[in-house]
Protein backbone atom coordinates (compact mmCIF):
# COMPACT_ATOMS: atom_id res chain seq x y z
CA UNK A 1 0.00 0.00 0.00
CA UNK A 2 1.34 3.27 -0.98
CA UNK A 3 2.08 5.76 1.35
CA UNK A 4 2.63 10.08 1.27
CA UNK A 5 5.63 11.28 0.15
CA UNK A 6 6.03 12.92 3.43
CA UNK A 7 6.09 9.26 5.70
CA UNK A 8 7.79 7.38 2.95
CA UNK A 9 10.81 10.25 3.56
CA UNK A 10 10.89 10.29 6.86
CA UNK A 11 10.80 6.45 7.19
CA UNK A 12 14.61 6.46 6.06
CA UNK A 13 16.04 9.50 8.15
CA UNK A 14 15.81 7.53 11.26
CA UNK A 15 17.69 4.58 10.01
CA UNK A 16 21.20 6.73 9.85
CA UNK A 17 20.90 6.59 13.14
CA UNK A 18 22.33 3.88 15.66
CA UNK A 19 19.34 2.31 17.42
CA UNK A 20 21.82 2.16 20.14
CA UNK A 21 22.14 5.70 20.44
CA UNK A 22 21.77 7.63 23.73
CA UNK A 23 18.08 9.35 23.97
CA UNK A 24 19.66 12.14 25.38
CA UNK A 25 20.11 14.33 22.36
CA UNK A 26 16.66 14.13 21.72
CA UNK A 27 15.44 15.05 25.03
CA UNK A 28 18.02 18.61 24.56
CA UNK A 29 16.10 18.98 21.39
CA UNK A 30 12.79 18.97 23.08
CA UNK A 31 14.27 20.72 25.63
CA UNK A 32 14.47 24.03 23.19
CA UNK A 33 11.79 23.20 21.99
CA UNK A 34 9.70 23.65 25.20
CA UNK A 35 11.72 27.05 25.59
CA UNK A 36 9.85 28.20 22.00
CA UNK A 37 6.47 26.62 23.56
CA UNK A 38 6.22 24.57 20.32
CA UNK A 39 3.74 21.72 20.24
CA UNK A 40 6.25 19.29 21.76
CA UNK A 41 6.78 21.59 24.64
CA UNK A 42 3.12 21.42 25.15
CA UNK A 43 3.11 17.45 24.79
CA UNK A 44 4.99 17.21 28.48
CA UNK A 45 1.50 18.30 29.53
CA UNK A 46 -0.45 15.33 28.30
CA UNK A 47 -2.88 13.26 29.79
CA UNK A 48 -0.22 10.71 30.76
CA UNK A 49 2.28 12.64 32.32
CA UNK A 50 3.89 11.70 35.46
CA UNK A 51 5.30 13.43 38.67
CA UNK A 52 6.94 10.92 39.76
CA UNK A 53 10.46 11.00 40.75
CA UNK A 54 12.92 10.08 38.26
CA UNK A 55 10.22 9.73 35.31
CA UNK A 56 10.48 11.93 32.51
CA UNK A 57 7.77 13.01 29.60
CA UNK A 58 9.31 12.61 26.66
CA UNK A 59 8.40 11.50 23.01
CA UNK A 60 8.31 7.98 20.92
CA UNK A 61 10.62 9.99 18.40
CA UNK A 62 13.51 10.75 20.94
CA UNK A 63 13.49 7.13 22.44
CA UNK A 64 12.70 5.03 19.27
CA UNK A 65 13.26 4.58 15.33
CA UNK A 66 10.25 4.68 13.35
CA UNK A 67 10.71 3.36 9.87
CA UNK A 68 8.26 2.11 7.33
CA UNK A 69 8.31 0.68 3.85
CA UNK A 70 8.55 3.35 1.72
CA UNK A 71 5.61 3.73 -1.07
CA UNK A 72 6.98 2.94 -4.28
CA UNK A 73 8.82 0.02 -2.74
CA UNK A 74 5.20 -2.00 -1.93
CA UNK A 75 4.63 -5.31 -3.18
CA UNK A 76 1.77 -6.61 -4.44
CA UNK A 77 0.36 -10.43 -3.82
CA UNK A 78 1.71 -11.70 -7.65
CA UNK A 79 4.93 -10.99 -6.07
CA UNK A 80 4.70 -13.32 -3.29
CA UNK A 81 6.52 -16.59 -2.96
CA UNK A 82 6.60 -20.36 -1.98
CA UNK A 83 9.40 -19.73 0.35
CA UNK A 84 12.16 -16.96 1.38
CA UNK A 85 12.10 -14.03 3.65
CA UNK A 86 8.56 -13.54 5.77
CA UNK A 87 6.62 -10.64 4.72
CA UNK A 88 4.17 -9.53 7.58
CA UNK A 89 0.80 -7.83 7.63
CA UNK A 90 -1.77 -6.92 9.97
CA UNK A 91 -2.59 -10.43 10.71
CA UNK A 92 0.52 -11.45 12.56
CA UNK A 93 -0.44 -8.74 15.23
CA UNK A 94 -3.66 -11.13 16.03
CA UNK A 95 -2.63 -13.26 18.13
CA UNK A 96 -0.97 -12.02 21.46
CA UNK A 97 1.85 -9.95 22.79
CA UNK A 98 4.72 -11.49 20.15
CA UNK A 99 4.12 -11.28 16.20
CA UNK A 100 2.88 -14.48 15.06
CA UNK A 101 4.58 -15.45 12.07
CA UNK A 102 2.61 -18.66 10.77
CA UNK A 103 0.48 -16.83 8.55
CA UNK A 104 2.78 -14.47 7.10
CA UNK A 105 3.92 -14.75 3.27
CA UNK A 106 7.03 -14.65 1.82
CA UNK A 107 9.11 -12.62 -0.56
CA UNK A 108 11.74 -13.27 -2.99
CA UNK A 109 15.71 -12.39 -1.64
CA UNK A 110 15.58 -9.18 -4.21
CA UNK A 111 12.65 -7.65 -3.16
CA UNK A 112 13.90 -7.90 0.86
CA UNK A 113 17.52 -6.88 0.33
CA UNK A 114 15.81 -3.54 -1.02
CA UNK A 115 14.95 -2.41 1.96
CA UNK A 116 17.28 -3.05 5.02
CA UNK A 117 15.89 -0.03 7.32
CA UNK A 118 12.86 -2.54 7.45
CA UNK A 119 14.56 -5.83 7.86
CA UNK A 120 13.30 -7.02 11.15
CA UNK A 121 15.36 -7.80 14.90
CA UNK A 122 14.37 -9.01 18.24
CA UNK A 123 12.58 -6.86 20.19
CA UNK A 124 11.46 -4.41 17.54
CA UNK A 125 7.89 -3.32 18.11
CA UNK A 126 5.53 -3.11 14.98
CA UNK A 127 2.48 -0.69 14.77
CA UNK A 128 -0.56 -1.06 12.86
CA UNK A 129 -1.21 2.15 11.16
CA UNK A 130 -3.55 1.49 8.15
CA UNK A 131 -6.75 -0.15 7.70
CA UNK A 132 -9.11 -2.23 10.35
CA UNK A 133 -6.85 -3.44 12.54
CA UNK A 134 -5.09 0.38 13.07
CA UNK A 135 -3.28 1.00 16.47
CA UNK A 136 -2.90 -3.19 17.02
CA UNK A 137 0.78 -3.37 18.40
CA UNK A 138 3.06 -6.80 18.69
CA UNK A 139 6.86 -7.38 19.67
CA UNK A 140 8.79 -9.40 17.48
CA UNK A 141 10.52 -12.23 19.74
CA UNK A 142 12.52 -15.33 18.23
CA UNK A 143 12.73 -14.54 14.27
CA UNK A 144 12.12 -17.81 12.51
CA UNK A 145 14.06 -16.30 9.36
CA UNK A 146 14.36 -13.26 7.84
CA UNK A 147 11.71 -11.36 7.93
CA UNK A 148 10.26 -7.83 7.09
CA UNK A 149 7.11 -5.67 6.68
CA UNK A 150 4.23 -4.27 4.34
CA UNK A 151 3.51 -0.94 3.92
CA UNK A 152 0.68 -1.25 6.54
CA UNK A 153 2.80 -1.35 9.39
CA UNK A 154 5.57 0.51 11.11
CA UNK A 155 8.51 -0.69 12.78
CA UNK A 156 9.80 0.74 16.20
CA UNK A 157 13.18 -0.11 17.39
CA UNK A 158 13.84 1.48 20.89
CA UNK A 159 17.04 2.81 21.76
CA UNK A 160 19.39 2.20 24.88
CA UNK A 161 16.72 4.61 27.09
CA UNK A 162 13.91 2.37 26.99
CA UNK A 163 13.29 -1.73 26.83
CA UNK A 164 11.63 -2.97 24.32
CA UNK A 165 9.12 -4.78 26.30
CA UNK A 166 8.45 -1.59 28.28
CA UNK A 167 7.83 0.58 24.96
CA UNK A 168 5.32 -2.54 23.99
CA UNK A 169 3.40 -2.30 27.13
CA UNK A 170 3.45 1.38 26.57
CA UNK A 171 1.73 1.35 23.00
CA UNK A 172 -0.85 -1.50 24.16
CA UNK A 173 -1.88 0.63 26.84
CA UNK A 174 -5.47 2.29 27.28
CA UNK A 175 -3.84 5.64 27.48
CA UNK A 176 -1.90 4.99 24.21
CA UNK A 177 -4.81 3.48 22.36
CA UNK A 178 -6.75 6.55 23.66
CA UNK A 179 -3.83 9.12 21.74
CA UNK A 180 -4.49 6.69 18.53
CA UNK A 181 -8.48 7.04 18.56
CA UNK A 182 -8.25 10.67 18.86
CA UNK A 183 -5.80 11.27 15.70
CA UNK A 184 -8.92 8.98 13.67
CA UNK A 185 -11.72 10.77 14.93
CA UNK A 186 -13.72 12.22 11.62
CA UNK A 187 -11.05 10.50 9.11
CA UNK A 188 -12.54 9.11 6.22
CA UNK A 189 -9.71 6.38 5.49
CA UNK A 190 -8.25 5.88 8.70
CA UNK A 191 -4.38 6.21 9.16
CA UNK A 192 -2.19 7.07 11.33
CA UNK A 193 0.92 9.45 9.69
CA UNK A 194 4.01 8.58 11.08
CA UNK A 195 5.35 12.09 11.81
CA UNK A 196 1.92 11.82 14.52
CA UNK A 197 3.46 8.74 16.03
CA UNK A 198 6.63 10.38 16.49
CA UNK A 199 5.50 12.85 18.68
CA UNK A 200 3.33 10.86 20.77
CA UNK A 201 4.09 11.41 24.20
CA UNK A 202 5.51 8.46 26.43
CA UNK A 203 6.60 8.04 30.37
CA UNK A 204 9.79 7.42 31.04
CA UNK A 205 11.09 5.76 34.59
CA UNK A 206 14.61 5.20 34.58
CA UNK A 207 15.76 1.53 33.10
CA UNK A 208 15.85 -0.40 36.57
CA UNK A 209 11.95 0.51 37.21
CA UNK A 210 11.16 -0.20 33.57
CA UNK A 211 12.63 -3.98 34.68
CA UNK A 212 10.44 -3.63 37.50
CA UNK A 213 7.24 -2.87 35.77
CA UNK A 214 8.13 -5.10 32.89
CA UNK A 215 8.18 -8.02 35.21
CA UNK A 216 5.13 -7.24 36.99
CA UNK A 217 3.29 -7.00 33.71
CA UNK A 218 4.42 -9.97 32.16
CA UNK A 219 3.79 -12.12 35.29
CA UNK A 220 -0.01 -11.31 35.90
CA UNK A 221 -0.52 -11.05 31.75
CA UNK A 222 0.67 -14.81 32.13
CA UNK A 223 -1.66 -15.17 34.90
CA UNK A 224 -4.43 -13.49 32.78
CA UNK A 225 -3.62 -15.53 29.86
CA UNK A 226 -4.22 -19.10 31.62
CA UNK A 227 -7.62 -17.95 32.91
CA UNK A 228 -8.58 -16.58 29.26
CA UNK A 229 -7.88 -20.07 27.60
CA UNK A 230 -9.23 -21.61 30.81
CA UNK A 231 -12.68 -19.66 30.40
CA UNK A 232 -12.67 -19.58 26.50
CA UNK A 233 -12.04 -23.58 26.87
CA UNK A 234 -15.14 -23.85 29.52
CA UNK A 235 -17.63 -21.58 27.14
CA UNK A 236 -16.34 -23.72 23.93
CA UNK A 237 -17.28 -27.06 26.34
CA UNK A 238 -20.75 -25.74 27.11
CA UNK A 239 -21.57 -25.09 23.27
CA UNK A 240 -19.96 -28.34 22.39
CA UNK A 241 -22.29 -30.14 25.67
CA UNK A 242 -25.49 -28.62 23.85
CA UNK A 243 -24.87 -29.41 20.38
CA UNK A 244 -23.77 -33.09 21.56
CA UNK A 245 -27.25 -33.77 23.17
CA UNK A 246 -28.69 -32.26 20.02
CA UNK A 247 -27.03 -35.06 17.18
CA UNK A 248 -27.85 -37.38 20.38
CA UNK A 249 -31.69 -36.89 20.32
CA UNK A 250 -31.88 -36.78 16.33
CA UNK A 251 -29.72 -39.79 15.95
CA UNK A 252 -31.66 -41.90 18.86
CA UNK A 253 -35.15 -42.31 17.21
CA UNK A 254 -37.74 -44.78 18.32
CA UNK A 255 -40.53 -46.18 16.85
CA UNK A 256 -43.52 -43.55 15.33
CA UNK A 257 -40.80 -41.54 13.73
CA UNK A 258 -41.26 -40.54 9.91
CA UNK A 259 -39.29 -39.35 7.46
CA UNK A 260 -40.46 -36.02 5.60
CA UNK A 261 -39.85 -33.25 3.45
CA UNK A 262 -39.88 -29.93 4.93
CA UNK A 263 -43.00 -29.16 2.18
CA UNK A 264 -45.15 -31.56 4.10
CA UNK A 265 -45.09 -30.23 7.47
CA UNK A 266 -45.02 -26.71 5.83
CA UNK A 267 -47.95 -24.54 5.16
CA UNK A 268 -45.35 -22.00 3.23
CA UNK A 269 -42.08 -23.51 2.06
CA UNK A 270 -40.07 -20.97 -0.13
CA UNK A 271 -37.25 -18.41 -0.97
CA UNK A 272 -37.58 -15.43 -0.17
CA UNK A 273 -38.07 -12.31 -2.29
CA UNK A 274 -35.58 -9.49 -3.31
CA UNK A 275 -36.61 -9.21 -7.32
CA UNK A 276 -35.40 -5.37 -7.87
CA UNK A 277 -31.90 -4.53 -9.29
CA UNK A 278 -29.64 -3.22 -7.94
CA UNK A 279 -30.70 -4.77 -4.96
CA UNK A 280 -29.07 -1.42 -3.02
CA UNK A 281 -31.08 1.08 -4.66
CA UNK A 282 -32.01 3.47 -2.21
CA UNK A 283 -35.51 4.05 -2.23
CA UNK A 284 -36.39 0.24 -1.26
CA UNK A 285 -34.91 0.93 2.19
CA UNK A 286 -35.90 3.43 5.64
CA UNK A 287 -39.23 2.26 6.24
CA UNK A 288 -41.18 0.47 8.60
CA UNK A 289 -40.67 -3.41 7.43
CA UNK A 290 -37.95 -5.02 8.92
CA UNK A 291 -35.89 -6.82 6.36
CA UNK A 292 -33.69 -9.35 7.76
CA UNK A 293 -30.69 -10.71 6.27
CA UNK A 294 -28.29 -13.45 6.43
CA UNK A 295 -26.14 -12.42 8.97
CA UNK A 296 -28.84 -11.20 11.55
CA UNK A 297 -29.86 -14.79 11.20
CA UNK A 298 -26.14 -16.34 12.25
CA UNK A 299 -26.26 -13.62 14.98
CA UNK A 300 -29.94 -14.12 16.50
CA UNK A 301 -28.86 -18.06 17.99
CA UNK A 302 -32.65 -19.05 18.40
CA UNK A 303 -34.84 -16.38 17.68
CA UNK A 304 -34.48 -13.06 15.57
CA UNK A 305 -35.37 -10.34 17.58
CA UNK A 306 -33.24 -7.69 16.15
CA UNK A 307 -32.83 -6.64 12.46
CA UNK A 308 -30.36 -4.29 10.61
CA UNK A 309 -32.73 -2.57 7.77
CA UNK A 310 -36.14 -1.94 6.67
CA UNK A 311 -37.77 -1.75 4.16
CA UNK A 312 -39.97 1.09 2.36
CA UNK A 313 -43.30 0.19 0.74
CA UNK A 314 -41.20 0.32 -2.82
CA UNK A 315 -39.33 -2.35 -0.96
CA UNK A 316 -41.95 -4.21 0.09
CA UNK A 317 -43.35 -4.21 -3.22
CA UNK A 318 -40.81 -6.52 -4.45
CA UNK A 319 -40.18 -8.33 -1.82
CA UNK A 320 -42.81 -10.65 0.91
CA UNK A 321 -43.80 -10.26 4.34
CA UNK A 322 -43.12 -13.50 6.33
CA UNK A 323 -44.90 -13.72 9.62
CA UNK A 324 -43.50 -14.04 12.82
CA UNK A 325 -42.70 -17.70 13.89
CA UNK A 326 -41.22 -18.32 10.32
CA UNK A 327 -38.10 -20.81 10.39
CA UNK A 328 -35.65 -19.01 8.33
CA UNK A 329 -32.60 -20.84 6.73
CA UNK A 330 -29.72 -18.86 4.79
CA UNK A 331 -28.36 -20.68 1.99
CA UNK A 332 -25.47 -17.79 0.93
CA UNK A 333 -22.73 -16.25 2.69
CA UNK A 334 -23.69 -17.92 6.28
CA UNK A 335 -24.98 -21.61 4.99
CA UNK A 336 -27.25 -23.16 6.72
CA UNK A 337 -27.99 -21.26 9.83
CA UNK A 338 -31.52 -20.84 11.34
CA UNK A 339 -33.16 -18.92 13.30
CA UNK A 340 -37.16 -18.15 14.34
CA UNK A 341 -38.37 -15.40 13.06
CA UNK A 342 -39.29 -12.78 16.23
CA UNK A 343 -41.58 -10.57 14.47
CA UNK A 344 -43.09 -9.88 10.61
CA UNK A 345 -40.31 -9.36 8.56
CA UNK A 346 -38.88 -9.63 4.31
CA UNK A 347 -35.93 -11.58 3.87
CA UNK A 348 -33.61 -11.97 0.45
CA UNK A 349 -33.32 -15.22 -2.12
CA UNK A 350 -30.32 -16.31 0.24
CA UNK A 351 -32.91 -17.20 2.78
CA UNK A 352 -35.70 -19.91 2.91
CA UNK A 353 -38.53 -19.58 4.47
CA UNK A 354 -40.60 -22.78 6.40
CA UNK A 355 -44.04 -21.53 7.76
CA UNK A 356 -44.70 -24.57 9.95
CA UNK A 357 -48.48 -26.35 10.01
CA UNK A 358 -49.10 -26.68 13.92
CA UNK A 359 -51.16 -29.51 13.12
CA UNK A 360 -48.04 -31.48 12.64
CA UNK A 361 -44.74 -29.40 13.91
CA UNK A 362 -43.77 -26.40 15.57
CA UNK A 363 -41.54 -23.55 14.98
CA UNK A 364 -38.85 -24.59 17.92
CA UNK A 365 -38.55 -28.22 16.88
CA UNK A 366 -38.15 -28.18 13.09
CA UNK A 367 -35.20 -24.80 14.09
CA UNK A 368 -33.79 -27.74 16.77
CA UNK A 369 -34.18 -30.41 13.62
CA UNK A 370 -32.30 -27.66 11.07
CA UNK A 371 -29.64 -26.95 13.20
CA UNK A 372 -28.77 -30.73 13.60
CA UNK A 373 -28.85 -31.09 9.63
CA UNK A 374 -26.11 -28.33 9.85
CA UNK A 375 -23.72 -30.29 11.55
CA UNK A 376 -24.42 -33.57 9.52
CA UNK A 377 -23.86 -31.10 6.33
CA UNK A 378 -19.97 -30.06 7.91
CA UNK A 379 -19.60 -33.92 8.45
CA UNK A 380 -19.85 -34.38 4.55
CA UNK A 381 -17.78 -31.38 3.78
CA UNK A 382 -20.43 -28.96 2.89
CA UNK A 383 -21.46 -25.46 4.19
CA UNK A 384 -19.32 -23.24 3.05
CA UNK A 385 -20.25 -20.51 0.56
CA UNK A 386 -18.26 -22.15 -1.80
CA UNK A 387 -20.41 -25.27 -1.62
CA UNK A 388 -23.50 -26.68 -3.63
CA UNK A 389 -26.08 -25.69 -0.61
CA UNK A 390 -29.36 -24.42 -2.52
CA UNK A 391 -33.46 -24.46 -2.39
CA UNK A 392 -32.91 -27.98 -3.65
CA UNK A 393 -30.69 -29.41 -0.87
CA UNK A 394 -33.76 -28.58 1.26
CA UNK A 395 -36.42 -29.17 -0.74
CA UNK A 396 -35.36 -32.85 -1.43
CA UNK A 397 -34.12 -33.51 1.94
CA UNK A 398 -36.18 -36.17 4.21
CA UNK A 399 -36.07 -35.09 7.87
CA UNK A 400 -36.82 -37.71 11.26
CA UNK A 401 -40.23 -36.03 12.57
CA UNK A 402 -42.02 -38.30 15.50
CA UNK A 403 -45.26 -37.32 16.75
CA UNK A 404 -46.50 -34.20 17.81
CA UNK A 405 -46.54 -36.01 21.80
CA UNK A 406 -42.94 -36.30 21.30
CA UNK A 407 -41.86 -33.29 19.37
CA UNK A 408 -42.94 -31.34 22.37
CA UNK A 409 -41.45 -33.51 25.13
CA UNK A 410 -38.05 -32.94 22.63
CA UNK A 411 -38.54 -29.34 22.90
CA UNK A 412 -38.70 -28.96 26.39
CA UNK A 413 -35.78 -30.76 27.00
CA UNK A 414 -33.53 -28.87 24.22
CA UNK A 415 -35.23 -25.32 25.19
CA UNK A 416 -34.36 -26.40 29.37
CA UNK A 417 -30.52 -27.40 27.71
CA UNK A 418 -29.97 -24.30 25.84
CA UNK A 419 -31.20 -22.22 28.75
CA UNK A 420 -28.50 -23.47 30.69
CA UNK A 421 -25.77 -23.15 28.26
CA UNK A 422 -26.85 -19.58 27.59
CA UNK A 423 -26.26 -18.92 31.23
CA UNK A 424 -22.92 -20.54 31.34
CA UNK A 425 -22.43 -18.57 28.12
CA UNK A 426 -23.45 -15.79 30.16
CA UNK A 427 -20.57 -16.51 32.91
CA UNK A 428 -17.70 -17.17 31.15
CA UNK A 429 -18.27 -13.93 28.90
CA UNK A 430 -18.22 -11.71 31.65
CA UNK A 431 -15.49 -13.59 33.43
CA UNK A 432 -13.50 -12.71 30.09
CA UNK A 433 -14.54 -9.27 30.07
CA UNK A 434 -13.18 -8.77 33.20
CA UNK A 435 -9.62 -10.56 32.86
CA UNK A 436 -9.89 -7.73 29.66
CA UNK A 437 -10.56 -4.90 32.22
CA UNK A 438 -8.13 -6.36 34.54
CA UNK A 439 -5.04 -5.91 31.87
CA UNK A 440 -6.25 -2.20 30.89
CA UNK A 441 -6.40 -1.57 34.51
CA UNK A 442 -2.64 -2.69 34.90
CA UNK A 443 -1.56 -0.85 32.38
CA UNK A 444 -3.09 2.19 33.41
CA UNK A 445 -1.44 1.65 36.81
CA UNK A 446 1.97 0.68 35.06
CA UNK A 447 2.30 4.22 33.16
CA UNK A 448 0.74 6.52 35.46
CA UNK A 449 3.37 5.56 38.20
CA UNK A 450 0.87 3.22 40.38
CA UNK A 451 2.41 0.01 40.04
């Protein structure tokens, strides 16, 4: 991704310099600077700043390197290779406090010799400062090869002043995030220009406390870490209990059961409508109909009770009102999910409708019946949106359906099951919310001197 002529020349000034420098030229320069009362003078005053003894207010630029790829220097995915030096993006910052370099691609040896201000060490820090995942920070530890960067992120190499694993507590911290929101705010294409970065203020306790801190942080994060995986591990157990009992009851059937097509238990059995083009036009939407879509259905778990747009009475027009109760089923872009509908509402062609005949179903079991289909569809390799999943797959399909006597007694038991997994669901969220809270609040501690 290209870059302004302004960050793609500044990205190589910094690299003349030894990363091992002092940081205490820098600090003179802001020094005079505060004398003018130039905007760096005024940065000792931010948010952030610290009395405490020894700890100084100073900026990224005076303790760090900042260099980028330059613009006319990007690559573009034809020029990626089987093997060679890593090339990282976005997506190695996903995954914890180190860069994550399994999903990284490579480059030939030409195209990463070309750039050595970018050729990655141990303990630099990269920045995310294009696109979605802007402001996500990593360290690099162990380097698995060579490896180097795409135009979307930054590198950071501290000097002798400040640890790296101090200056990468420092950028994932609330306060730091905070400084990164506020240079987006009202930016149509989000970015964050790397003469910004440089003068973004940072907390500086002499190297001996930065050990101190370091530790502390990187003990409890470990701490935090094991509970995470031990709560995401308990809330992945409860979905797995539910959906286990689910195949169990569809797979155990006893006598009276029948095989049918949907059609048959169906009063209305059918796609739903969307016939104008462009499908986006503007005056089909901003009235009173909800229109569902796809996703809202892969969101809603059991029932839809929320919805995304509406449509007008143009969009109406062209479209069908399904009543509430309605079984809806996507077949595009989510496959297979299902959902009851919560209220009246239009849906697209993506999404089948099954108005259920009380007389010989109901709404929660065939939903209960759908959703077990959709795990024996993954067993045979299907349900992606790259698969063969259509009207037909549906409308030819023969589903187990036992009495009405037993459908209910089935429903009871599933609805009393996924209560209970909802409120474990429940638990476990919050107990990760708060292990997130917890590691903002240390932060905040660490660099406002309360650690």
């Amino acid at each position: 991704m290209p870059t302004s002529t302004h960050a793609s020349t500044s990205c190589i000034c910094p690299a003349k310099r030894n990363s091992n420098a002092s940081c205490s030229s820098g600090h003179r320069r802001r020094a005079v600077s505060e004398r003018k009362g130039g905007e760096r003078g005024r940065a000792a005053n931010h948010p952030g700043a610290v009395t405490k003894d020894g700890w100084q207010n100073r900026q990224l630029g005076e303790l760090a390197e900042l260099r980028g790829r330059i613009g006319w220097r990007g690559l573009t995915a034809k020029e990626y290779t089987e093997s060679g030096p890593l090339f990282l993006s976005v997506h190695s910052l996903n995954y914890g406090d180190y860069v994550d370099f399994r999903d990284a691609f490579h480059i030939s040896e030409e195209r990463y010799v070309e750039s050595p201000e970018i050729m990655l060490q141990e303990g630099d820090v990269l920045i995310c400062k294009d696109g979605a995942g802007i402001g996500k920070v990593g360290i690099v530890g162990r380097l698995p090869d060579s490896a180097t960067i795409n135009s979307s992120l930054l590198l950071i190499r501290s000097r002798k002043c400040i640890l790296p694993k101090f200056l990468y507590h420092c950028l994932s911290s609330p306060y730091f995030q905070k400084i990164v929101n506020s240079r987006l705010n009202g930016a149509t294409t989000p970015h964050l220009y790397q003469r910004d970065i440089t003068e973004f203020p940072v907390v500086l306790p002499p190297l001996p406390e930065q050990r101190r801190i370091v530790g502390i942080l990187d003990e409890a994060f470990a701490g935090i870490a094991t509970a995470k995986a031990n709560a995401e591990k308990n809330l992945q157990n409860a979905r797995e209990l539910f959906e286990s009992h689910l195949q169990a009851v569809f797979a155990k059937r006893g006598d009276g059961w029948a095989n049918k097509r949907l059609e048959e238990i169906a009063k209305v059995f059918g796609r739903g409508k969307s016939r104008h083009r462009p499908r986006n036009a503007p005056r089909l939407y901003g009235g009173k109909y909800p229109f569902v879509q796809t996703g809202d259905v892969r969101n809603a778990g059991h029932v839809i009770e929320t919805y995304s747009q509406t449509y007008s009475e143009a969009g109406l027009a062209q479209s069908k009102l399904w009543p509430a109760g309605t079984v809806c089923i996507t077949i595009a872009a989510n496959i297979a999910e299902t959902a009851i509908l919560g209220f009246d509402s239009c849906f697209p062609d993506s999404m089948i409708g099954v108005v259920v005949d009380e007389t010989k179903s109901s709404s929660t079991f065939v939903q209960y019946l759908l959703q077990s289909f959709k795990a024996h569809l993954k067993a045979q390799g299907k349900g992606s949106a790259q698969d063969n999943i259509n009207m037909g797959t549906f409308e030819s399909q023969r589903f187990p359906f036992p009495s009405l006597d037993v459908q209910q007694r089935i429903v009871v038991i599933l609805d009393s099951l996924r209560e209970e997994t909802q409120r474990l669901e429940s638990v476990y969220q919050r107990k990760l919310a708060a292990l997130d809270e917890l590691k903002k609040s240390l932060l905040h501690q660490a660099f406002s001197g309360q650690l």
